[in-house]
Protein backbone atom coordinates (compact mmCIF):
# COMPACT_ATOMS: atom_id res chain seq x y z
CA UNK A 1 0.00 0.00 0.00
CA UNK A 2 1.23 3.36 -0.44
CA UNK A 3 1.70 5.40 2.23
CA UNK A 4 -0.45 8.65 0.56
CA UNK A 5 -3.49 6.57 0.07
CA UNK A 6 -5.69 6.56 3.07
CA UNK A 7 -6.61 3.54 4.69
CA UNK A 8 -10.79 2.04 4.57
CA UNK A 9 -11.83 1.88 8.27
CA UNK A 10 -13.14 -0.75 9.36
CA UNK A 11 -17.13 -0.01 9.21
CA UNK A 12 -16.75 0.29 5.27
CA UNK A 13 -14.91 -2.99 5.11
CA UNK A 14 -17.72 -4.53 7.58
CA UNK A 15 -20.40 -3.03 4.98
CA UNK A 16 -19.14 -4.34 2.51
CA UNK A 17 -18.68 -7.58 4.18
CA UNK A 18 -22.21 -7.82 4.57
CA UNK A 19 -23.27 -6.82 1.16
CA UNK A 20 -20.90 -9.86 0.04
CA UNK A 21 -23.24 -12.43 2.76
CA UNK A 22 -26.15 -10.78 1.36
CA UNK A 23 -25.35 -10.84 -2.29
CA UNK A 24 -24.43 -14.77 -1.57
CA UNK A 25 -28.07 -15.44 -0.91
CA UNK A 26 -30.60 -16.99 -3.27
CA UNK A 27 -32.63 -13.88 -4.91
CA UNK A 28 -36.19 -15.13 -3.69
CA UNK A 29 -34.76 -14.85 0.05
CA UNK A 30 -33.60 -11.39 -0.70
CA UNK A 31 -36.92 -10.34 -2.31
CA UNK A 32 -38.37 -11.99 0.75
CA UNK A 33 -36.41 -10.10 3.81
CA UNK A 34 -35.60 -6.81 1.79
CA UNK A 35 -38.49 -5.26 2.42
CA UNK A 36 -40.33 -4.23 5.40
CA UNK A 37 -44.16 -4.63 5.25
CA UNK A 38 -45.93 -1.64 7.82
CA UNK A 39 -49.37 -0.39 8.22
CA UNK A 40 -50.41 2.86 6.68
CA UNK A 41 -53.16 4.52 9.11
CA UNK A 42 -56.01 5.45 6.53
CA UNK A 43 -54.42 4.72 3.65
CA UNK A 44 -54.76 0.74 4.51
CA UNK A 45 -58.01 1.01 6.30
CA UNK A 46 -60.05 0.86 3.10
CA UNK A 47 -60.19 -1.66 0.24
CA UNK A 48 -60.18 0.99 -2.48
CA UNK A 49 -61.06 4.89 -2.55
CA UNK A 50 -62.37 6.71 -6.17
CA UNK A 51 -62.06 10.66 -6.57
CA UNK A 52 -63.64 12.31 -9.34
CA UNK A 53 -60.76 15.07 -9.42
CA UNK A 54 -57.38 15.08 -8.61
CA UNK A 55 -58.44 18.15 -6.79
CA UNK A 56 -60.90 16.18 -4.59
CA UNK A 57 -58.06 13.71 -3.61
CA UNK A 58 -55.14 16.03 -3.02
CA UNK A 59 -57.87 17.40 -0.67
CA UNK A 60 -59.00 14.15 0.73
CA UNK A 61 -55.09 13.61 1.47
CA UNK A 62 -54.52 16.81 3.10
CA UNK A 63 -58.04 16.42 5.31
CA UNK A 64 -57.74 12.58 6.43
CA UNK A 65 -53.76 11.49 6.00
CA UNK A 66 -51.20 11.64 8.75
CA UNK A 67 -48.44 14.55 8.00
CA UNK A 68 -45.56 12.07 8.46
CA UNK A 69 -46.99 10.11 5.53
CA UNK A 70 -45.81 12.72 3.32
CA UNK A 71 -49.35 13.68 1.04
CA UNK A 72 -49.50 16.87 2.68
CA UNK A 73 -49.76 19.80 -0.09
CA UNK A 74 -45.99 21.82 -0.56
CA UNK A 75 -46.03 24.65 1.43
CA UNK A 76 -45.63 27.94 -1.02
């Protein structure tokens, strides 16, 4: 190694560690444990929901959603 060139520390060479374990897996296992499946208050409490106007559900969203969900309007 040359002595100019800095050194990895050792949490980049554990991350990429652990992509190497996780690239080693079969790709339905991947599918299966890369994603994380949570509840969306109101959003998930209904089967379906039909607006006539995009208007009417950017305004549904706004009245009914939690803020954190992110379908709040942009403020201007």
């Amino acid at each position: 190694m040359i002595a100019d060139q800095p050194t990895e520390d050792q949490s980049w060479q554990d991350f990429r560690e652990q992509c190497r374990r996780q690239m080693a897996r079969p790709l339905a296992q991947r599918i299966k444990y890369g994603f994380c499946q949570m509840h969306k208050p109101v959003l998930d409490d209904a089967e379906w929901r039909v607006f006539d106007t995009m208007a009417e559900y950017r305004a549904w969203c706004a009245a009914s959603l939690p803020e954190y969900l992110g379908f709040k309007p942009a403020a201007k």
